[in-house]
Each structure stands twice: as C-alpha cells, then as structure tokens.
Protein backbone atom coordinates (compact mmCIF):
# COMPACT_ATOMS: atom_id res chain seq x y z
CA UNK A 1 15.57 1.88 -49.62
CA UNK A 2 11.74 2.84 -50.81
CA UNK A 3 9.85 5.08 -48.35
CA UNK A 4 5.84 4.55 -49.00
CA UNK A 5 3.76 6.45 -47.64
CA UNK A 6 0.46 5.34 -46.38
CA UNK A 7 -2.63 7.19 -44.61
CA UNK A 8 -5.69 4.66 -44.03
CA UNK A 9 -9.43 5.63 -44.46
CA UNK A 10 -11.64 5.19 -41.49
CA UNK A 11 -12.93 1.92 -43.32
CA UNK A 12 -9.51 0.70 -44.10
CA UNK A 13 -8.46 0.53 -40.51
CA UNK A 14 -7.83 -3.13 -38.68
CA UNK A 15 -9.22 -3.97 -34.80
CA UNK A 16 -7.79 -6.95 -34.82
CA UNK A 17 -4.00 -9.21 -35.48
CA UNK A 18 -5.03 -11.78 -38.15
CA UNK A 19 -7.90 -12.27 -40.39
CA UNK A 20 -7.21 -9.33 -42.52
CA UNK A 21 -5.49 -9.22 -45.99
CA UNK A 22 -2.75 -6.57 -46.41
CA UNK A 23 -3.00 -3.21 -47.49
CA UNK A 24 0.36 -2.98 -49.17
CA UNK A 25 2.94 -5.12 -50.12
CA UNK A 26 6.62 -3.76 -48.80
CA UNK A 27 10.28 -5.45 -48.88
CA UNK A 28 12.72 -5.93 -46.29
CA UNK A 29 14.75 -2.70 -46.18
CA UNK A 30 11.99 -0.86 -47.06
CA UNK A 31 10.45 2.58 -44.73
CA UNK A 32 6.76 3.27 -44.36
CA UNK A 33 5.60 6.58 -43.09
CA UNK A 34 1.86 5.99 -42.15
CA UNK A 35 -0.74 7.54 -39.89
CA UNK A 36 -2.16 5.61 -37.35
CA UNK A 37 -5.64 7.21 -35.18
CA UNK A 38 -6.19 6.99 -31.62
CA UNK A 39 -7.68 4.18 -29.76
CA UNK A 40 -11.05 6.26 -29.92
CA UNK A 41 -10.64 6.74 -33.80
CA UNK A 42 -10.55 10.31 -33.47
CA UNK A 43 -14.45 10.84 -31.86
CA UNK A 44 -12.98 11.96 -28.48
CA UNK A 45 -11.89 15.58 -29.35
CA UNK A 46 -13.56 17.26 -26.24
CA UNK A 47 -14.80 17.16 -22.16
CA UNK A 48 -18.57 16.36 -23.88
CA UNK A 49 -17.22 13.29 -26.46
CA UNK A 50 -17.67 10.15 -23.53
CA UNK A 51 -16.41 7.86 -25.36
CA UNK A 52 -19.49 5.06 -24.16
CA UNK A 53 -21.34 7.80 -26.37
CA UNK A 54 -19.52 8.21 -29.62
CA UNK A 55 -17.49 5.09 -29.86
CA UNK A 56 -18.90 1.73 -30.35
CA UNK A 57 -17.27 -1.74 -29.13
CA UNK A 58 -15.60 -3.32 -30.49
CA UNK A 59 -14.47 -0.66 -32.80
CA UNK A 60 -11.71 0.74 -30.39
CA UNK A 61 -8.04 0.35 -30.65
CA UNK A 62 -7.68 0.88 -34.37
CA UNK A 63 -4.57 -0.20 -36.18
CA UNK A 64 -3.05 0.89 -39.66
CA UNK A 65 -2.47 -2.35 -41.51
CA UNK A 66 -1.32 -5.02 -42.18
CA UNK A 67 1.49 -4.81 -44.04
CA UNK A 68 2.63 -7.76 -45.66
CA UNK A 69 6.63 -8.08 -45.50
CA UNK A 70 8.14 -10.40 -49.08
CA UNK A 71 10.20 -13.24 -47.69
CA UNK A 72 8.94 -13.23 -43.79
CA UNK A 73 8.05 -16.66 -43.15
CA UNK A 74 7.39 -18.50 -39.81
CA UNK A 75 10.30 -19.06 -37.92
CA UNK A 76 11.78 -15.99 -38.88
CA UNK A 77 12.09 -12.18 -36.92
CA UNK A 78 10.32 -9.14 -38.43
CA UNK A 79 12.34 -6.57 -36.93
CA UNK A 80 10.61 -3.19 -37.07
CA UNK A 81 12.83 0.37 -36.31
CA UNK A 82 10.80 2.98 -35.32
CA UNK A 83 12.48 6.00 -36.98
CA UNK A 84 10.13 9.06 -35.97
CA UNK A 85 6.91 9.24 -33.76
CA UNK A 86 4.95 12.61 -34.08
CA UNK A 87 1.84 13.47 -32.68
CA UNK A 88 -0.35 14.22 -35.81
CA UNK A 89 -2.60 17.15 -33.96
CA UNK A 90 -2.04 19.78 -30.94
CA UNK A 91 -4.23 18.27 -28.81
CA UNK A 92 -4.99 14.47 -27.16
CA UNK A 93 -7.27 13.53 -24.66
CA UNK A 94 -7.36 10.81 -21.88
CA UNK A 95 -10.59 9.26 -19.96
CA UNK A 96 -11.37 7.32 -17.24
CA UNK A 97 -14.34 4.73 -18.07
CA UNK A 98 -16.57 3.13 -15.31
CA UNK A 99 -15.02 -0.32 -15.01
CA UNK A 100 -11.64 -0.38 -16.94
CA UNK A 101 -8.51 0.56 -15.70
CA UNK A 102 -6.19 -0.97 -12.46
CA UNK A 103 -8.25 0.61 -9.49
CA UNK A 104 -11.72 -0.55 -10.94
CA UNK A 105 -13.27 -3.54 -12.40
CA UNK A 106 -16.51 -5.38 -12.94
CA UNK A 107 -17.84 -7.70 -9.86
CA UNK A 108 -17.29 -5.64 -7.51
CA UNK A 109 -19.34 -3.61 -4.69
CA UNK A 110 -17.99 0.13 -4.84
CA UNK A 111 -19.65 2.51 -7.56
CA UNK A 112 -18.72 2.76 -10.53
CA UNK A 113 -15.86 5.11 -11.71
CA UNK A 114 -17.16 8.65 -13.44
CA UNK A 115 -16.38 8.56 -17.09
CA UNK A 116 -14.65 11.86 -17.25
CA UNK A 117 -12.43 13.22 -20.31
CA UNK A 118 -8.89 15.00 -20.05
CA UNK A 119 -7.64 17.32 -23.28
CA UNK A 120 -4.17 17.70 -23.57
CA UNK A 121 -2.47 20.85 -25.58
CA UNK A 122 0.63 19.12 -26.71
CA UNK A 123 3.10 22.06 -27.66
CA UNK A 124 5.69 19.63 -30.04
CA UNK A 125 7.72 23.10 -30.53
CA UNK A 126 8.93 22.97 -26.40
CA UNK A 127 8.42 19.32 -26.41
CA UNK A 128 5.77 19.66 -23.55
CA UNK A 129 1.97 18.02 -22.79
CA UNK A 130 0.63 20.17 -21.23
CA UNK A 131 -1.93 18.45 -18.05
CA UNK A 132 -5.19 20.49 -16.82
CA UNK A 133 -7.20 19.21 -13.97
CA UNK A 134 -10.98 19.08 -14.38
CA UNK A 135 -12.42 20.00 -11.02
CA UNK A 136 -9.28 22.72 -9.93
CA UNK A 137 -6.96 25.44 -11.67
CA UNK A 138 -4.15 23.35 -11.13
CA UNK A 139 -1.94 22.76 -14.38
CA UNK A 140 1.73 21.12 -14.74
CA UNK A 141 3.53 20.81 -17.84
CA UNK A 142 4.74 17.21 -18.96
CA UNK A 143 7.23 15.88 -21.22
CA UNK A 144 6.10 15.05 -24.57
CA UNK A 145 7.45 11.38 -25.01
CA UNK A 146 5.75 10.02 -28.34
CA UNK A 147 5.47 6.07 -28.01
CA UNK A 148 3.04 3.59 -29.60
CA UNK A 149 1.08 1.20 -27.24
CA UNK A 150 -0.13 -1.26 -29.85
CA UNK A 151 2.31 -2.89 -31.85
CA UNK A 152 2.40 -6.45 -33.54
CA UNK A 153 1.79 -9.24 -36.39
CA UNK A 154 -0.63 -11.64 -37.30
CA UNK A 155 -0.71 -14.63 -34.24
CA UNK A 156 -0.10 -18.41 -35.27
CA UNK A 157 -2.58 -21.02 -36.25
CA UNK A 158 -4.64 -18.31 -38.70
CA UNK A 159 -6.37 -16.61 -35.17
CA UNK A 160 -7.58 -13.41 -34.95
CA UNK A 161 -7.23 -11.33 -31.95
CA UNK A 162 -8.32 -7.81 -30.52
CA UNK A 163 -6.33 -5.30 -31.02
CA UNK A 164 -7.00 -4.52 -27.48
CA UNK A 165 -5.04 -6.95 -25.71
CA UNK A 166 -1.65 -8.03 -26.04
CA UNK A 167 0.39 -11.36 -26.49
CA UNK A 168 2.87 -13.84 -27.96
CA UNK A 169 2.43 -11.67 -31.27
CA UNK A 170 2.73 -8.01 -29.70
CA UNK A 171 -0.45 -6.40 -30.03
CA UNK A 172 -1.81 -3.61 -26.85
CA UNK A 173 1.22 -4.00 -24.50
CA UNK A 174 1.52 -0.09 -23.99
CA UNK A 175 5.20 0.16 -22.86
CA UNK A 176 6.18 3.22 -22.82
CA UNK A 177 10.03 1.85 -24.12
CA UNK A 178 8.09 1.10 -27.63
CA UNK A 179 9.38 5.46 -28.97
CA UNK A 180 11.63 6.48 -31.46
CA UNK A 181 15.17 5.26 -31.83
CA UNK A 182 13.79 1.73 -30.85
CA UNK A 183 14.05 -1.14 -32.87
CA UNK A 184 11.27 -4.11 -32.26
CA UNK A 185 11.60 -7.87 -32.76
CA UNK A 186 8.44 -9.89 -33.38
CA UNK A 187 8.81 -13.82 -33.97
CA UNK A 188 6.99 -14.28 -37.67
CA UNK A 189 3.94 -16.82 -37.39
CA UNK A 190 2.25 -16.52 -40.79
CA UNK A 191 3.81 -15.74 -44.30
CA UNK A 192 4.24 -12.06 -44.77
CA UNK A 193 4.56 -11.31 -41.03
CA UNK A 194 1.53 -8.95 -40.93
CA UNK A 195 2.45 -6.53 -39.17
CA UNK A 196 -0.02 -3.72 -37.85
CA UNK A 197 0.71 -0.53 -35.68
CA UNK A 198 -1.64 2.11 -33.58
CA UNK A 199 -2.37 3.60 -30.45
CA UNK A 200 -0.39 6.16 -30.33
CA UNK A 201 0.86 7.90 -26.80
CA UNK A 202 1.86 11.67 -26.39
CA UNK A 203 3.07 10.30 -23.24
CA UNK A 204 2.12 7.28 -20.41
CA UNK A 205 3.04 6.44 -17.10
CA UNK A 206 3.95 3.01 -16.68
CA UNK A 207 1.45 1.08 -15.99
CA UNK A 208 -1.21 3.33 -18.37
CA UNK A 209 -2.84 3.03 -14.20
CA UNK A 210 -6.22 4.62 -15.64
CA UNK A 211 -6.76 2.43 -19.03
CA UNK A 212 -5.51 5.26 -21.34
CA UNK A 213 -2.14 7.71 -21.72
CA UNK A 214 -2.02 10.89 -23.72
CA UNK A 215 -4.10 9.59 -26.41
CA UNK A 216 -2.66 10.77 -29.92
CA UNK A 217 -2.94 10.51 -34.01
CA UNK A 218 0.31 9.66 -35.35
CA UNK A 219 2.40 9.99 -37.96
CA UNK A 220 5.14 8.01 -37.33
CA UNK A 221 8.32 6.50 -39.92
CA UNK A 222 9.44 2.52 -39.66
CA UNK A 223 11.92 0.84 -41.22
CA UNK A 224 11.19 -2.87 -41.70
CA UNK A 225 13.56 -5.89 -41.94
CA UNK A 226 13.88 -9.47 -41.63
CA UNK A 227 16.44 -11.90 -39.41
CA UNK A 228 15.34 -14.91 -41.73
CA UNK A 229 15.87 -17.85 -39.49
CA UNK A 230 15.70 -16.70 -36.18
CA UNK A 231 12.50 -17.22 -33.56
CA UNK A 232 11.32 -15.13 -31.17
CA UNK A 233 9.22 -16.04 -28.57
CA UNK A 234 7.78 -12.77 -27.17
CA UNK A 235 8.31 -9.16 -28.72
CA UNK A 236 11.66 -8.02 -27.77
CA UNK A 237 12.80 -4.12 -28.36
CA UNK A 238 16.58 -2.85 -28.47
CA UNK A 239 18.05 0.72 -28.13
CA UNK A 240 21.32 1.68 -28.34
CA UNK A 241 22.06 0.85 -24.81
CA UNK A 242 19.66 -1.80 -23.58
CA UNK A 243 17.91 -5.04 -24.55
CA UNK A 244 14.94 -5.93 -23.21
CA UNK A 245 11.89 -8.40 -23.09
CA UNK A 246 7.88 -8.36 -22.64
CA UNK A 247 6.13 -10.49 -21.19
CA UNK A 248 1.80 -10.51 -21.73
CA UNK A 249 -0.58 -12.35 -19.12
CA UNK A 250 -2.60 -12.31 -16.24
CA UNK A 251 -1.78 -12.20 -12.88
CA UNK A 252 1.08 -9.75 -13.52
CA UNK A 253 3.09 -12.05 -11.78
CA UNK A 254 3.42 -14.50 -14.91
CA UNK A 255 3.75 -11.40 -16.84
CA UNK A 256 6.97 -10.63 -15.04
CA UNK A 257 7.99 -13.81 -15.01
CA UNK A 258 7.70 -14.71 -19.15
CA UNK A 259 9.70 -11.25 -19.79
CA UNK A 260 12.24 -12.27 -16.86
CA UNK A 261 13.01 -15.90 -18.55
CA UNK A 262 13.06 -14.50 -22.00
CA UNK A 263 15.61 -12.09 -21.14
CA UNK A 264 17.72 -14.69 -19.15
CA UNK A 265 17.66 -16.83 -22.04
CA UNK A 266 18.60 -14.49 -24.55
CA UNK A 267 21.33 -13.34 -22.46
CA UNK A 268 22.62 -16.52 -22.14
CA UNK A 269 22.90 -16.61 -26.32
CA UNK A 270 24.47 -13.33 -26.31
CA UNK A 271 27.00 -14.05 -23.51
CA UNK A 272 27.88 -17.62 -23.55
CA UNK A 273 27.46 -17.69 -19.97
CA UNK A 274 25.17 -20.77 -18.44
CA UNK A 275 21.72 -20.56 -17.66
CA UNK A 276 22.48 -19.78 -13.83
CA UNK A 277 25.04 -17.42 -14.40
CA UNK A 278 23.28 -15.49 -16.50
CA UNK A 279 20.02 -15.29 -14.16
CA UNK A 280 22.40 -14.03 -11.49
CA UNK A 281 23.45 -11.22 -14.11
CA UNK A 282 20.08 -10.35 -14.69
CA UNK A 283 19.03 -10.66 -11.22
CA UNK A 284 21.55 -7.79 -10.22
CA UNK A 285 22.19 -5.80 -13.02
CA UNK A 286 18.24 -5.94 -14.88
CA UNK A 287 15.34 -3.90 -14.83
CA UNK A 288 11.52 -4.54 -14.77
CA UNK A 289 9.35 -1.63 -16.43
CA UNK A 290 5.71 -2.00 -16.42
CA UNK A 291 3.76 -1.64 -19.67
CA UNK A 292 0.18 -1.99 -18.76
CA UNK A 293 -1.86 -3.45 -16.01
CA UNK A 294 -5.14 -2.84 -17.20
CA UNK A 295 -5.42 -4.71 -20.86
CA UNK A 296 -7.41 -8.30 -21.03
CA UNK A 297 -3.60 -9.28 -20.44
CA UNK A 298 -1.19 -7.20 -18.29
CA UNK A 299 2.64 -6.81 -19.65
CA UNK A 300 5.86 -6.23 -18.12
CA UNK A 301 9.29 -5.12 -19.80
CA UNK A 302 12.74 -6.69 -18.82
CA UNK A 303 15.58 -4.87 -19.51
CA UNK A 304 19.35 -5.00 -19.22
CA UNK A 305 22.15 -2.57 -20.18
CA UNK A 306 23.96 -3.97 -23.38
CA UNK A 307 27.56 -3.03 -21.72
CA UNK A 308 26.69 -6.21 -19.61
CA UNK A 309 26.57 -8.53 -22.62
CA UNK A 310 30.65 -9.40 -23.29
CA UNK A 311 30.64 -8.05 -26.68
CA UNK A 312 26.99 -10.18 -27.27
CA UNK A 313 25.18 -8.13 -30.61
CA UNK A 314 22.00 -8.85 -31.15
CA UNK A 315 19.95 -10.27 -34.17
CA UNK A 316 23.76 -9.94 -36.07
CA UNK A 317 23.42 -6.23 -35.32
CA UNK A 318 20.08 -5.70 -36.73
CA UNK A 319 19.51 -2.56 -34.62
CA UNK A 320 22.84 -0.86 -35.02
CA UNK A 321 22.00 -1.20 -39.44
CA UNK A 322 18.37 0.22 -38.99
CA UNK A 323 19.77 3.12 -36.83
CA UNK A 324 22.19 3.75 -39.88
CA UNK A 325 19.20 3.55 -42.27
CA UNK A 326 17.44 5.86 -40.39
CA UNK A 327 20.08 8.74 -40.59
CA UNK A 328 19.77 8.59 -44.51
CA UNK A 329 15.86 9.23 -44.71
C-alpha cells in the first residue's frame, strides 16, 4: 500500500464535481493523507470575518481534488475508507447568513437573519468543542466528532456541479455518519472516478439546521479501492455495525424516500429476502438520520444494523479489508 501525501494551494483547490483534471494519479489500494480547508477557505477566523465580506460566491465549499483512481470505470464502485479525520487548527467557526439555512429563505416577508459568527476552541487533547454564546456568558462543552460534509466524484454525462449541493454523485450531503472508521461507496460515472473531498465538521447536528456545523481544516487519511463491476445508485456508507443509504433532493420527503428504496433494495441483495419482506425489515428495524436540510438539495441517511442482514456482506467485504488496511498505516 503507498500513502501520498497531498496539501493543495489555495489555487489548486476544486468548487465543483466534474470539469477539472486530476491532481494526482493513485491506485486502488492506495492511502492519501491530504488537507482539505473549510467551506470559507480559511477567511472566517474571527466575530469581525462576515463571510458576505471576505468570501466571494461562488468560491465557497472548496474541495481537495480530484483524484483520479487507475482502473475505475463507469459501472464500477469507488469505495473510499476514511481512516483518520483531524481538525487541522484549535479553533472553527460557524455563522448564520441572512437567507440560508432551514428557518430562513429568500421570498419571504420576515427580516432578514443577522449574519453573526461563532468561534469554536476545539481542545482535540479532551476530545471537546468547546460552544460560547455571543450575546450571554453561557458556555457548554461539546463532543468533538470530526466528519466531512462534502464528499463525492465526478457526475455522469461530463457535468459539472457545485460543490455546494449534493446528489447522485455525493457531493454537500453533510451527514454527520460520513467520520472515521466509515467506509463510502460512490457508483463510478466517468473513467478515473474523480473523486474530491472537503468541508470538514468539528462536529454537526443533524440537519446542519443553521447552514453550517463546526466549520474545520482537515487533515484527514483515506484509503481508496475499487468493486470493479458493481453500480451504485446513490452514495452508500458502511461501519462495522450498520449499512446505510442517502438520499439528495428537494422536498425532503423524496429525499427520504430515494435513501428508504435504496436501502430496501440493497437489503434485498444482501438477504435474499423479496422486495416486501425486506421493506417490512426495514420498516421496523431501520433508521432515518438527517444530513442536511438546508443545501440546493436536502439529504437523508437510511440505516440498518448489519446483524439484521442473515450473514449478507457487503461489496464482498470491502469494508471489513479497508478496516484491516487501516490498522497497518
């Protein structure tokens, strides 16, 4: 197994899934330990940084990549283990912006939010983020839980999109599943996969209710690998005890929905039960985290323990070799 190591210049990074050539070359098998920058880029260091001031559109959201994976050709899975996600500084900030988030919105008749900015002291030693309200003395320690919210390769049919919304390819879903120990399954649409990662999260509620989490620098470890042969319809992620299935569109609803029927359907593959039989399972035994409702296109996460799946492995136990990988590095 190679590890390469790769930190991007501030021209080098991507804002968007397709229409960029590669900025390395890697094999399947092979680790990358890269740094990814916040979705501000790093201009949002204090209370005075607004990010309407310092940041320009569309220049949010950057990603580090792509990375072009030998062998990955349509039709195939690029599965991607996330070994190790560290924040890369002792401090992150959150914000609330005037008309993004789930309780505002353009075309409406209330005022617009305040754009206000949160910093964060992240303490990685006591695994804590530690929360500070603006307008009172009130603090409360949180758990650090290191996760990246953007995620993804290159959509089919040689389109581009934002790095700010999500889809069929991955891309801004902000689940707060996507930490360490987790190994992600994106269906390959172009030769070489592309794939791209950013938007790193100290921490996030589900839902990332505001617009942003715990916004953090990264450096974070992935091992990449193919499942030559297999398609995947919407980014999956497995851990060592669950499956589980996103969904990306709006109303929320069909967001649920896509993640529900992709999970029923895989289930079916890994249990050999019919299609009925294995909605009932999931109806009773599944779960539905939220990622985000606030992205051009909101995402939902359906999940189901893997002791429910009758000896079912997944992508030929794709996960289970990664996690083994891992351990050496």
């Amino acid at each position: 197994m190679n590890l390469i190591t790769y930190r991007p210049q501030p021209e080098d990074y991507a804002y968007t899934f397709g229409g960029r050539p590669p900025v390395a070359r890697v094999r399947p098998g092979d680790a990358l330990a890269v740094y990814t920058e916040d979705c501000f880029g790093g201009r949002v260091l204090g209370f005075g940084d607004l990010p309407s001031q310092v940041c320009q559109f569309p220049y949010l959201n950057p990603v580090t990549g792509p990375f072009h994976v030998e062998g990955a050709e349509p039709g195939d899975t690029l599965a991607v283990h996330f070994v190790s996600i560290t924040p890369a500084r002792d401090r992150a900030v959150s914000t609330t912006f005037p008309h993004f988030g789930a309780l505002t919105g353009f075309a409406t008749l209330q005022p617009a939010l305040e754009e206000r900015v949160w910093v964060y002291d992240l303490d990685l030693a006591r695994g804590v983020v530690v929360y500070s309200a603006r307008n009172s003395e009130y603090t409360v320690e949180l758990p650090l839980d290191p996760m990246h919210g953007t995620a993804g390769v290159a959509p089919a049919a040689s389109e581009a999109r934002m790095t700010i919304t999500p889809g069929a390819h991955g891309g801004n879903m902000d689940s707060p599943e996507l930490r360490a120990g987790v190994t992600a399954y994106f269906g390959v649409n172009v030769p070489g996969a592309m794939f791209s990662l950013g938007d790193g999260h100290a921490r996030q509620g589900h839902g990332e209710v505001c617009g942003t989490a715990v916004e953090s620098a990264m450096n974070t470890v992935v091992i990449v690998d193919l499942v030559k042969g297999y398609t995947t319809p919407w980014p999956r992620l497995e851990t060592d005890d669950a499956i589980m299935s996103t969904g990306s569109a709006r109303p929320l609803e069909d967001a649920y929905r896509l993640s529900q029927h992709d999970l029923v359907t895989w289930a079916c593959g890994l249990t050999g039960l019919d299609a009925l039989d294995a909605y009932q399972l999931v109806s009773q035994a599944g779960e539905a985290p939220v990622g985000n409702v606030c992205d051009p296109a909101y995402t939902m996460v359906a999940k189901l323990p893997k002791r429910y799946l009758l000896g079912g492995t997944p992508y030929e136990g794709t996960h289970a070799r990664l996690r083994a990988l891992a351990r050496s590095l």
